[in-house]
Protein backbone atom coordinates (compact mmCIF):
# COMPACT_ATOMS: atom_id res chain seq x y z
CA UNK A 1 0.00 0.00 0.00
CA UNK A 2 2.79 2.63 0.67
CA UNK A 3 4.34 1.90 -2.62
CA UNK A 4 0.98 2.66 -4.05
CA UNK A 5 0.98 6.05 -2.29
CA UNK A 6 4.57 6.87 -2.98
CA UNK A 7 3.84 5.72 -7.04
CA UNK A 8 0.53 8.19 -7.01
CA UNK A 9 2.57 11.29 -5.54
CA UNK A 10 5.56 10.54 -7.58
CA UNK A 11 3.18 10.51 -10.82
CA UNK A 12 1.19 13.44 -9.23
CA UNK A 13 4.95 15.68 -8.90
CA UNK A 14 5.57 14.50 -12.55
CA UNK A 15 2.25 16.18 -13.62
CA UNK A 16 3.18 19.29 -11.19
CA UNK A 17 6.68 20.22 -12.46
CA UNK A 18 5.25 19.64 -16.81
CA UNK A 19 2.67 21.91 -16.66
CA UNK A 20 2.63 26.16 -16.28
CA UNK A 21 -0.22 26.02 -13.34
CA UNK A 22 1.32 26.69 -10.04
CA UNK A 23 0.74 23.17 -7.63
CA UNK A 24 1.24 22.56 -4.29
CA UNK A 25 1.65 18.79 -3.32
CA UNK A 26 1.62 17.48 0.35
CA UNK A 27 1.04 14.42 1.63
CA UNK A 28 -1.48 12.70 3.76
CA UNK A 29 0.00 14.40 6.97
CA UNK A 30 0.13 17.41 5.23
CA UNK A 31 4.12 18.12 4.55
CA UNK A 32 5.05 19.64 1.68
CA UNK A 33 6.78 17.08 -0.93
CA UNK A 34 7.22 19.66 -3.98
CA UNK A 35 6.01 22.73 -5.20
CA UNK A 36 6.89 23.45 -9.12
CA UNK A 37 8.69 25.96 -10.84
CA UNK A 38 5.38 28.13 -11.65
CA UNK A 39 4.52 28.73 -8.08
CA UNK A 40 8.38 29.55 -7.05
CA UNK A 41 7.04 33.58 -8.67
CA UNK A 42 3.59 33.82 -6.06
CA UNK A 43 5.88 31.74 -2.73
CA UNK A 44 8.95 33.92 -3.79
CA UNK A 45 11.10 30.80 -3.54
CA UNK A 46 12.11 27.92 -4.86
CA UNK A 47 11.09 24.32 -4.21
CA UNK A 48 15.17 23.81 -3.66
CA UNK A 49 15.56 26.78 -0.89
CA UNK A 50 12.37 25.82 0.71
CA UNK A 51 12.48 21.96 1.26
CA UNK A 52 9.77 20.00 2.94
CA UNK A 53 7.83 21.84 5.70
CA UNK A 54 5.15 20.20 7.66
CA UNK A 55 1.58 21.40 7.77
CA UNK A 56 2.21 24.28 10.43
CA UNK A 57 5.31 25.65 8.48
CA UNK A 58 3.89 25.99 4.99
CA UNK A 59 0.53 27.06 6.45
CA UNK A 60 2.12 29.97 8.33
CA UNK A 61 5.19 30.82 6.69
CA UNK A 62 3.44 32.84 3.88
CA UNK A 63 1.14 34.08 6.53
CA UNK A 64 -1.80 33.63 4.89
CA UNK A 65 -4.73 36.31 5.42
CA UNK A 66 -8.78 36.48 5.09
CA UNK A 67 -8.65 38.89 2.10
CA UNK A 68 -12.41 40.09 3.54
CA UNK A 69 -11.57 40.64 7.19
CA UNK A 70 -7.53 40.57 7.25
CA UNK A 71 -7.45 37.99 9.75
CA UNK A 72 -5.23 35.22 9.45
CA UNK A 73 -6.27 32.00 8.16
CA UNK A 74 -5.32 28.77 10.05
CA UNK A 75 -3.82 26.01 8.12
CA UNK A 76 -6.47 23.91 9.15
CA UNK A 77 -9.01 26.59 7.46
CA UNK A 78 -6.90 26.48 3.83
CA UNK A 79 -8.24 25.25 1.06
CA UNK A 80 -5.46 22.51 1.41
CA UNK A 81 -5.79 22.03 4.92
CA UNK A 82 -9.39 21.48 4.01
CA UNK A 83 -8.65 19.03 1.22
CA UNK A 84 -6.34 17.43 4.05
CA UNK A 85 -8.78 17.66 7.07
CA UNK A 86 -12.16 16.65 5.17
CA UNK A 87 -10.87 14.94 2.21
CA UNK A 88 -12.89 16.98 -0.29
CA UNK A 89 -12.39 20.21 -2.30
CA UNK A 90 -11.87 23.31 -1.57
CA UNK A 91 -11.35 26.68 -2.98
CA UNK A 92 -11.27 29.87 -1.67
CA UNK A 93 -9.16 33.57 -2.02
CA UNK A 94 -6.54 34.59 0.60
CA UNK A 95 -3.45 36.64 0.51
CA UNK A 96 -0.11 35.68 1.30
CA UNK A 97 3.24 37.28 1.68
CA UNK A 98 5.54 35.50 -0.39
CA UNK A 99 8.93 34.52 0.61
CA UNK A 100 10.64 37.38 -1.17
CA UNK A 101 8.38 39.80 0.47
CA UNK A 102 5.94 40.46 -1.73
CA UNK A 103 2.18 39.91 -0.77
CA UNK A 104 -0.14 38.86 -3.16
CA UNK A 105 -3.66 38.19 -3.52
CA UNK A 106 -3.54 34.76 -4.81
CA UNK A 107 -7.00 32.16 -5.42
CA UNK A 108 -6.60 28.57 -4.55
CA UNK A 109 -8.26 25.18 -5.34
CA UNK A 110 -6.98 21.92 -3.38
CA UNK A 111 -7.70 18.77 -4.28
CA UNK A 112 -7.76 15.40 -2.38
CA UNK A 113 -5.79 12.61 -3.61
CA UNK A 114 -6.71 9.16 -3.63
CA UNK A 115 -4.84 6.06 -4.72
CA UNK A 116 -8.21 4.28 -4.50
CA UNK A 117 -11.40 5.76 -3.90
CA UNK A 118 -10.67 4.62 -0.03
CA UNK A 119 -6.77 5.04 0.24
CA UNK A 120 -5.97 8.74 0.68
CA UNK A 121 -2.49 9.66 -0.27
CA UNK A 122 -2.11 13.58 -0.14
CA UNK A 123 -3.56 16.96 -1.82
CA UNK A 124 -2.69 19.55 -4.24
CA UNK A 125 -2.99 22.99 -4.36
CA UNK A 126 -3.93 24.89 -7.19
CA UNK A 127 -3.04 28.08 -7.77
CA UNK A 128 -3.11 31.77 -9.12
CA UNK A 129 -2.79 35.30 -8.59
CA UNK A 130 -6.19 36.50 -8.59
CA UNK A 131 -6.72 39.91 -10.82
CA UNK A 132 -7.88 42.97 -9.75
C-alpha cells in the first residue's frame, strides 16, 4: 500500500513540475513534498531553498490572510488544509506574503488525492494570482 501512495505522488509531482499552473503537493500528513517551478514567482522561492515543511510551516510561513476581514487563516481553514482535514475540495481567495516579500492576492483550489477511492495519499494545491 505505501508503494501505491509513494507511485501516485511521484506521478502526481511528474504532472506538477510539466505543466505552467502553479501546484502545491503534500502528503497525507500534510508536509510539503514539492512545489513546481510556476509557483516559485507567487511563494517567492524555490522548491530547492524551501524543502519540505510540515503542515504548520507551509501554512504559516506565507502568513496567509482572510482577504475580507484581514485575519489570518489557520492552516487547518486552507483550502489545502481542508482538502487534508475533510478529504474533499476546496477553494477559496486569501493573501499571502511570499517569501521574497511580496504579498499577493492569490486564489486557490486543493484537491484530495486518492490512490483508490478509499486510500488517501495527499492533496494539491492549485493556484493563481487572482486579478484585480
Amino acid at each position: 500500500m505505501a508503494d501505491e501512495h509513494n507511485l501516485v505522488l511521484i506521478l502526481a509531482r511528474g504532472l506538477a513540475s510539466s505543466i505552467a499552473t502553479p501546484v502545491f503537493l503534500v502528503d497525507p500528513e500534510g508536509t510539503l513534498v514539492y512545489f513546481n517551478e510556476p509557483a516559485e514567482g507567487i511563494l517567492g522561492q524555490s522548491y530547492a531553498d524551501s524543502g519540505s515543511m510540515t503542515l504548520e510551516e507551509w501554512g504559516t510561513r506565507f502568513r496567509p490572510i482572510d482577504p475580507g476581514s484581514g485575519t489570518p487563516i489557520p492552516p487547518e481553514d486552507l483550502p489545502l488544509g481542508i482538502a487534508l482535514t475533510h478529504r474533499r475540495p476546496a477553494h477559496g481567495p486569501l493573501h499571502i506574503v511570499g517569501a521574497d516579500g511580496v504579498a499577493r492576492e492569490i486564489a486557490v483550489t486543493a484537491l484530495p488525492l486518492f490512490a483508490k477511492s478509499d486510500e488517501f495519499i495527499g492533496a494539491m494545491a492549485i493556484f493563481w494570482e487572482a486579478e484585480g
